[in-house]
PDB file of N, CA and C in Angstrom:
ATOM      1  N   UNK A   1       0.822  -1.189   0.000  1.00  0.00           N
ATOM      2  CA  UNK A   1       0.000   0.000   0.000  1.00  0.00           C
ATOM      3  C   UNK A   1       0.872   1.261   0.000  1.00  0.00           C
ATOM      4  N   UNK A   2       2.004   1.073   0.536  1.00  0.00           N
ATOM      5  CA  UNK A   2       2.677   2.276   1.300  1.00  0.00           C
ATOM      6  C   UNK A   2       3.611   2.668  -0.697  1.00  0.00           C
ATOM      7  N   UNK A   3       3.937   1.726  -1.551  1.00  0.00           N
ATOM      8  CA  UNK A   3       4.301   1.775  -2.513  1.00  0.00           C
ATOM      9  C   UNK A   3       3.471   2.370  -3.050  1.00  0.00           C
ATOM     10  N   UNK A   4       2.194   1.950  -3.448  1.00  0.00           N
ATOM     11  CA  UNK A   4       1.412   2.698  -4.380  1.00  0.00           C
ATOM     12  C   UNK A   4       1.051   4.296  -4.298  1.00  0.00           C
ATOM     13  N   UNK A   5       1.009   4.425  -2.575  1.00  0.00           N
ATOM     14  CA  UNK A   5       0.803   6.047  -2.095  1.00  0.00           C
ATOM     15  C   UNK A   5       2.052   6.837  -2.856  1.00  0.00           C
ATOM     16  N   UNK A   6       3.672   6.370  -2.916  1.00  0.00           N
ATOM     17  CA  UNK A   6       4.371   6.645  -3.159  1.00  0.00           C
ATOM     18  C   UNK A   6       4.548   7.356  -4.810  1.00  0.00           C
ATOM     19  N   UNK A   7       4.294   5.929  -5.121  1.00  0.00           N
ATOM     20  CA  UNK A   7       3.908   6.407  -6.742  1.00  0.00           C
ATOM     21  C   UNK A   7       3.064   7.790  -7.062  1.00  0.00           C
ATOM     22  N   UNK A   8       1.989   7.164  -6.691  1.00  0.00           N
ATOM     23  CA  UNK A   8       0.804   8.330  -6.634  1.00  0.00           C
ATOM     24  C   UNK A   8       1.625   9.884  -6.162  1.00  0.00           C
ATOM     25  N   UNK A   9       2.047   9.888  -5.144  1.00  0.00           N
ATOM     26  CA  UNK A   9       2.636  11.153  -4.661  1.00  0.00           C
ATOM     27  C   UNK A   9       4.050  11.580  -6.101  1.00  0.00           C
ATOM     28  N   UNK A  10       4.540  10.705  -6.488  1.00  0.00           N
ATOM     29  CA  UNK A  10       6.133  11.036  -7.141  1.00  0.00           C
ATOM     30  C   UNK A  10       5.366  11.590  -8.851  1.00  0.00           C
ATOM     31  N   UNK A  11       4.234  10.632  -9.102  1.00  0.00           N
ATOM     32  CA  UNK A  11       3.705  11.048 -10.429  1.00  0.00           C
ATOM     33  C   UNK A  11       2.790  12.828 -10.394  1.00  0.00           C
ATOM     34  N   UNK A  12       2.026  12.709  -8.944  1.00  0.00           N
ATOM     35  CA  UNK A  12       1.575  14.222  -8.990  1.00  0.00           C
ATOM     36  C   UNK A  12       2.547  15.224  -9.183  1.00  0.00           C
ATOM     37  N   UNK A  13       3.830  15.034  -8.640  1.00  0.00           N
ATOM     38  CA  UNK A  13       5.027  15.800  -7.781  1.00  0.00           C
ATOM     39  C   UNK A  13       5.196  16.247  -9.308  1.00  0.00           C
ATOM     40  N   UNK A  14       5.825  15.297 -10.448  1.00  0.00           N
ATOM     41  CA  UNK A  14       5.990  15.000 -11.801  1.00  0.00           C
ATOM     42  C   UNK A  14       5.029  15.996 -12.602  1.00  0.00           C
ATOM     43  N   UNK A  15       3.804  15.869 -12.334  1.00  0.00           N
ATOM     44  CA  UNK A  15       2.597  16.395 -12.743  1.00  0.00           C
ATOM     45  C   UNK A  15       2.702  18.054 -12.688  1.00  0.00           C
ATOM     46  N   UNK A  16       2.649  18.547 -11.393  1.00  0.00           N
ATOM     47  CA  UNK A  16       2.555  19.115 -10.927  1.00  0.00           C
ATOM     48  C   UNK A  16       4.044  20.661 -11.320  1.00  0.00           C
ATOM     49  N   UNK A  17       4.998  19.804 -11.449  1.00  0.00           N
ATOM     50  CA  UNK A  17       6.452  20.240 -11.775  1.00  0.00           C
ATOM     51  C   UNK A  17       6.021  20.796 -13.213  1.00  0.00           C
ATOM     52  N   UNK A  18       5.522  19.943 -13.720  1.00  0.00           N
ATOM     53  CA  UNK A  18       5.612  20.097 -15.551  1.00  0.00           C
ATOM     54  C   UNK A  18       4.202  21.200 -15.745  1.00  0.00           C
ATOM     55  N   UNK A  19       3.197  21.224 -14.995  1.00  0.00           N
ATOM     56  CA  UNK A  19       2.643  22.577 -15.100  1.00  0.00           C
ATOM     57  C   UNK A  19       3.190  24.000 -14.631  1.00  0.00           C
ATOM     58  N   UNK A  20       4.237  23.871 -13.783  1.00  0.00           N
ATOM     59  CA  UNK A  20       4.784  25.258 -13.315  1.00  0.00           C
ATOM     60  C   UNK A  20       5.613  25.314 -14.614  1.00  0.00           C
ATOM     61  N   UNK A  21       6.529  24.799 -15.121  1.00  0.00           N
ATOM     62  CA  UNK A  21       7.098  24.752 -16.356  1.00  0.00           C
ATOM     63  C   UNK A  21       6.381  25.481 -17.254  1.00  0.00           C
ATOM     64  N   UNK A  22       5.236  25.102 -17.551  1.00  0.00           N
ATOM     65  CA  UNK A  22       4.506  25.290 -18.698  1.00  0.00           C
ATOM     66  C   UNK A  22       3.721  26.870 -18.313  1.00  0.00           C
ATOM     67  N   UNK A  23       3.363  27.194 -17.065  1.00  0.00           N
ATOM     68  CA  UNK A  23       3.306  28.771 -16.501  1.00  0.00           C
ATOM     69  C   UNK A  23       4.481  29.643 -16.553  1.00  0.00           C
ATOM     70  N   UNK A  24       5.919  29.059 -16.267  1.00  0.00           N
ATOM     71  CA  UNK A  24       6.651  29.957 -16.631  1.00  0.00           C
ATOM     72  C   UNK A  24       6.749  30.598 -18.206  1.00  0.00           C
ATOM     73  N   UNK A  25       6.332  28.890 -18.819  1.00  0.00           N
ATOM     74  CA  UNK A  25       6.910  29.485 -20.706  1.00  0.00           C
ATOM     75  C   UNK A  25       5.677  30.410 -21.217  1.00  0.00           C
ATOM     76  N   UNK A  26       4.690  30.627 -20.239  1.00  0.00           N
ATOM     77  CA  UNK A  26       3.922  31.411 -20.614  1.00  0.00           C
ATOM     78  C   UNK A  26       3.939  33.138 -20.234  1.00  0.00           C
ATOM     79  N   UNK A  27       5.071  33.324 -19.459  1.00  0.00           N
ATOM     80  CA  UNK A  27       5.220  34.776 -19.076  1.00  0.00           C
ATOM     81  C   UNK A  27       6.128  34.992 -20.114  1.00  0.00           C
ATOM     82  N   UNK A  28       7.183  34.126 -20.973  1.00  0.00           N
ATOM     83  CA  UNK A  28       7.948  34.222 -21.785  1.00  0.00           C
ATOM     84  C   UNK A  28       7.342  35.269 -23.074  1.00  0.00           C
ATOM     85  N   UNK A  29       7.982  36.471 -23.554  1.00  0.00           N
ATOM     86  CA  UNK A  29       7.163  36.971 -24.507  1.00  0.00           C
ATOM     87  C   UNK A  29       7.788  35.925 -25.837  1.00  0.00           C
ATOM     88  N   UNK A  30       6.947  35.769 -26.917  1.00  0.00           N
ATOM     89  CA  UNK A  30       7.321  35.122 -28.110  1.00  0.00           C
ATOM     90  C   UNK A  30       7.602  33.537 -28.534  1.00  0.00           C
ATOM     91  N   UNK A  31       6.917  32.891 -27.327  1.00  0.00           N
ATOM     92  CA  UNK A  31       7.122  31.342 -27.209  1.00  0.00           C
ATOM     93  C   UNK A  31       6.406  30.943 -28.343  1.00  0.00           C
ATOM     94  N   UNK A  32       7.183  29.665 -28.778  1.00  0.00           N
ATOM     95  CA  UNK A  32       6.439  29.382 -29.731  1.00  0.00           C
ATOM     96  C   UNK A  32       4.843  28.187 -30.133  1.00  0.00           C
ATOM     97  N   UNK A  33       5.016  27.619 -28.846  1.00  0.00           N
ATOM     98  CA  UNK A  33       3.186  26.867 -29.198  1.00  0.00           C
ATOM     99  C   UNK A  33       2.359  28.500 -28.651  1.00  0.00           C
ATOM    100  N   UNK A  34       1.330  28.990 -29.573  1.00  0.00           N
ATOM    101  CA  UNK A  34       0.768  29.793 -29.158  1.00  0.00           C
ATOM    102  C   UNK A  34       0.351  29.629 -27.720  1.00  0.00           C
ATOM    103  N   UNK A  35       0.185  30.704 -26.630  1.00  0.00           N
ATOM    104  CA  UNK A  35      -0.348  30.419 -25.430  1.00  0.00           C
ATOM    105  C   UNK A  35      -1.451  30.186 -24.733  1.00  0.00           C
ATOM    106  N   UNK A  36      -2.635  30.226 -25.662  1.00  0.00           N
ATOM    107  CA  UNK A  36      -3.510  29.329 -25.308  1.00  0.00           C
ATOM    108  C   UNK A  36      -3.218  27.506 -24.828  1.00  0.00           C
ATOM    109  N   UNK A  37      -2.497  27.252 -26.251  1.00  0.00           N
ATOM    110  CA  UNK A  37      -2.053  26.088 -26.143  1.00  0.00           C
ATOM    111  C   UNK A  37      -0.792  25.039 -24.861  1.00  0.00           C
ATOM    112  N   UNK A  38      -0.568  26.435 -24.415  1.00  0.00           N
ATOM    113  CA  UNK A  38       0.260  26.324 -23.284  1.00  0.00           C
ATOM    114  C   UNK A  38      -0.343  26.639 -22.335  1.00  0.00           C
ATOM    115  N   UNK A  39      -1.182  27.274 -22.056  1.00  0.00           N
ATOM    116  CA  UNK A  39      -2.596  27.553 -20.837  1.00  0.00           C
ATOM    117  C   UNK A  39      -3.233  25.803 -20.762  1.00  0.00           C
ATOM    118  N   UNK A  40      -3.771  25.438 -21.773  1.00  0.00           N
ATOM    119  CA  UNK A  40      -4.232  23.967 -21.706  1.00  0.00           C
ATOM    120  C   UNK A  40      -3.735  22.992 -21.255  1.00  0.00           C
ATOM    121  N   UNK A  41      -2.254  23.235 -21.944  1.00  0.00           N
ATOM    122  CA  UNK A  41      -0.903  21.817 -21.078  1.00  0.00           C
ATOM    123  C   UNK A  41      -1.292  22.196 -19.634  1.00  0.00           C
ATOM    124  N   UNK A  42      -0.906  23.435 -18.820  1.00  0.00           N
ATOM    125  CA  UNK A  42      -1.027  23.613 -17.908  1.00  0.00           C
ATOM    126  C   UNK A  42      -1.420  23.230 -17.266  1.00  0.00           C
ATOM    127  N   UNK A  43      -3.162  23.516 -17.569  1.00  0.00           N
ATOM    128  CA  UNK A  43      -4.300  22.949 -16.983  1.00  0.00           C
ATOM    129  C   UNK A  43      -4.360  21.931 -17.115  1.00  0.00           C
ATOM    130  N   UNK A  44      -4.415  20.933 -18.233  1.00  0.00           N
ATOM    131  CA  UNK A  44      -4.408  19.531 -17.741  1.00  0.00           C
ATOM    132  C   UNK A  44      -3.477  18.375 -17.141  1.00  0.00           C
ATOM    133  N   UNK A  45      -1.845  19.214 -16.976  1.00  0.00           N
ATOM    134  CA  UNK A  45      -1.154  19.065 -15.926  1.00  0.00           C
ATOM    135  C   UNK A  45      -1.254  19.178 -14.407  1.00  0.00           C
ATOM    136  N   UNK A  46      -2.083  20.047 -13.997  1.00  0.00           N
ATOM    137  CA  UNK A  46      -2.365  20.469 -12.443  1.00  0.00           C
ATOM    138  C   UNK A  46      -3.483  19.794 -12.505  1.00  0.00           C
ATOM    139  N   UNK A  47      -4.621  19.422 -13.133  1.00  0.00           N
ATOM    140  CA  UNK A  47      -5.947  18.461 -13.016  1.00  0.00           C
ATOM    141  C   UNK A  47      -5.252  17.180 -12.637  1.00  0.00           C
ATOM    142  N   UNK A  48      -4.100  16.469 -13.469  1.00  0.00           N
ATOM    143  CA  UNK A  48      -3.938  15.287 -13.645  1.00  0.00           C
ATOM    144  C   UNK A  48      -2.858  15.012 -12.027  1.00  0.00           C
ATOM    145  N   UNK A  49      -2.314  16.150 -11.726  1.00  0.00           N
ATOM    146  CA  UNK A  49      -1.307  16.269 -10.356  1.00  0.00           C
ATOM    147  C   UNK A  49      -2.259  16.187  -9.501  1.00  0.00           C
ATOM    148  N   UNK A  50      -3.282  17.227  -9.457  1.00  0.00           N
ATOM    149  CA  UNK A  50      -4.288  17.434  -8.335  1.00  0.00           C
ATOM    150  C   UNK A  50      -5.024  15.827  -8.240  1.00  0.00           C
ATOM    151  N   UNK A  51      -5.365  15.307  -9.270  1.00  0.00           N
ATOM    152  CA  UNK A  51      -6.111  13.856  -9.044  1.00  0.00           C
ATOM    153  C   UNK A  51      -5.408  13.194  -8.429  1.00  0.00           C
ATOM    154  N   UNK A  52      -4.144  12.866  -9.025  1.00  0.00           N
ATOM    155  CA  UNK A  52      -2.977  11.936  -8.527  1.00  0.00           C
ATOM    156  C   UNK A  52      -2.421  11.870  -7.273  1.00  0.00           C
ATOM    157  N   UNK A  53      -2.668  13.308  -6.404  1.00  0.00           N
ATOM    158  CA  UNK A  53      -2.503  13.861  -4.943  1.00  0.00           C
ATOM    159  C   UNK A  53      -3.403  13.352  -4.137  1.00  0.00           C
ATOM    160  N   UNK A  54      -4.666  13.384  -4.685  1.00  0.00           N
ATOM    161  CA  UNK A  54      -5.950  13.127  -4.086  1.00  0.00           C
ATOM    162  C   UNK A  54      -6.219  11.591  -3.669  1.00  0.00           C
ATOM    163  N   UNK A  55      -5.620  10.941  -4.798  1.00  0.00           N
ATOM    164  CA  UNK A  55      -5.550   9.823  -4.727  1.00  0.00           C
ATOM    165  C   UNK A  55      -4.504   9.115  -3.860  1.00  0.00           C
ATOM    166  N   UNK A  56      -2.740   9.532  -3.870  1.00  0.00           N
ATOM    167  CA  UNK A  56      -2.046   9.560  -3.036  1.00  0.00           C
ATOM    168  C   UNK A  56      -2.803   9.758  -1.270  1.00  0.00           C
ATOM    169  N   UNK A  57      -3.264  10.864  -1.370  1.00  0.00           N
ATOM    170  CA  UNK A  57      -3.906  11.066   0.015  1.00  0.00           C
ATOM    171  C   UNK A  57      -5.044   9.868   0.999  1.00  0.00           C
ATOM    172  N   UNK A  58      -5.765   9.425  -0.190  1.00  0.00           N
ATOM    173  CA  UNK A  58      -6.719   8.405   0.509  1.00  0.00           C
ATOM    174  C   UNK A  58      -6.235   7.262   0.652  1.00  0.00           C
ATOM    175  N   UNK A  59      -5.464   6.891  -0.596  1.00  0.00           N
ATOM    176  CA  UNK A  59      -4.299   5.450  -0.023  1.00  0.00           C
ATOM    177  C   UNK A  59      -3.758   5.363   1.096  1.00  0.00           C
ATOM    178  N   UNK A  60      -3.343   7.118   1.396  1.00  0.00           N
ATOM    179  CA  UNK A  60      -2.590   7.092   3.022  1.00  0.00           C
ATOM    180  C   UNK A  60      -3.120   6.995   3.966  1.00  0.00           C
ATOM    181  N   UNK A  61      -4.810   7.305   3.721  1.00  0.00           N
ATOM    182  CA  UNK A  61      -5.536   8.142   4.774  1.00  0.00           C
ATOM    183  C   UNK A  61      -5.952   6.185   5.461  1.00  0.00           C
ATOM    184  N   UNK A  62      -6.418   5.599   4.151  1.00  0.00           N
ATOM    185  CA  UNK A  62      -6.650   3.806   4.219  1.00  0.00           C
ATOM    186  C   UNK A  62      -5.934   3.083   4.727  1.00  0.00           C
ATOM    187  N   UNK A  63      -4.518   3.266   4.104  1.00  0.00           N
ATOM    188  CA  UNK A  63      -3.534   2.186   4.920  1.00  0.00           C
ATOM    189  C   UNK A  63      -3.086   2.879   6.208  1.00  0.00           C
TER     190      UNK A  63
END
């Protein structure tokens, strides 16, 4: 159990990392995926961290 919480926590961490990434390249003037398209990575980076946390959390909260 204590493995899977782990995972769960290292993939949000992962998740979570790669949307701040994708907020910085958006203060960048002149990036090149237009920034909508980099608003979206974002967002479905911090959805997919935030789930993955959530999930981390109740594994812990269980075992």
């Amino acid at each position: 159990m204590k493995s899977t919480a782990l995972f769960f926590y290292v993939v949000s961490a992962i998740f979570l990392l790669g949307a701040c990434k994708y907020l910085m390249d958006m203060a960048r003037p002149g990036v090149f995926p237009p920034k909508q398209v980099i608003k979206q990575r974002a967002i479905t980076l911090a959805g997919g961290g935030g789930i993955c946390l959530l999930i981390a959390f109740i594994i812990s909260y269980i075992g």
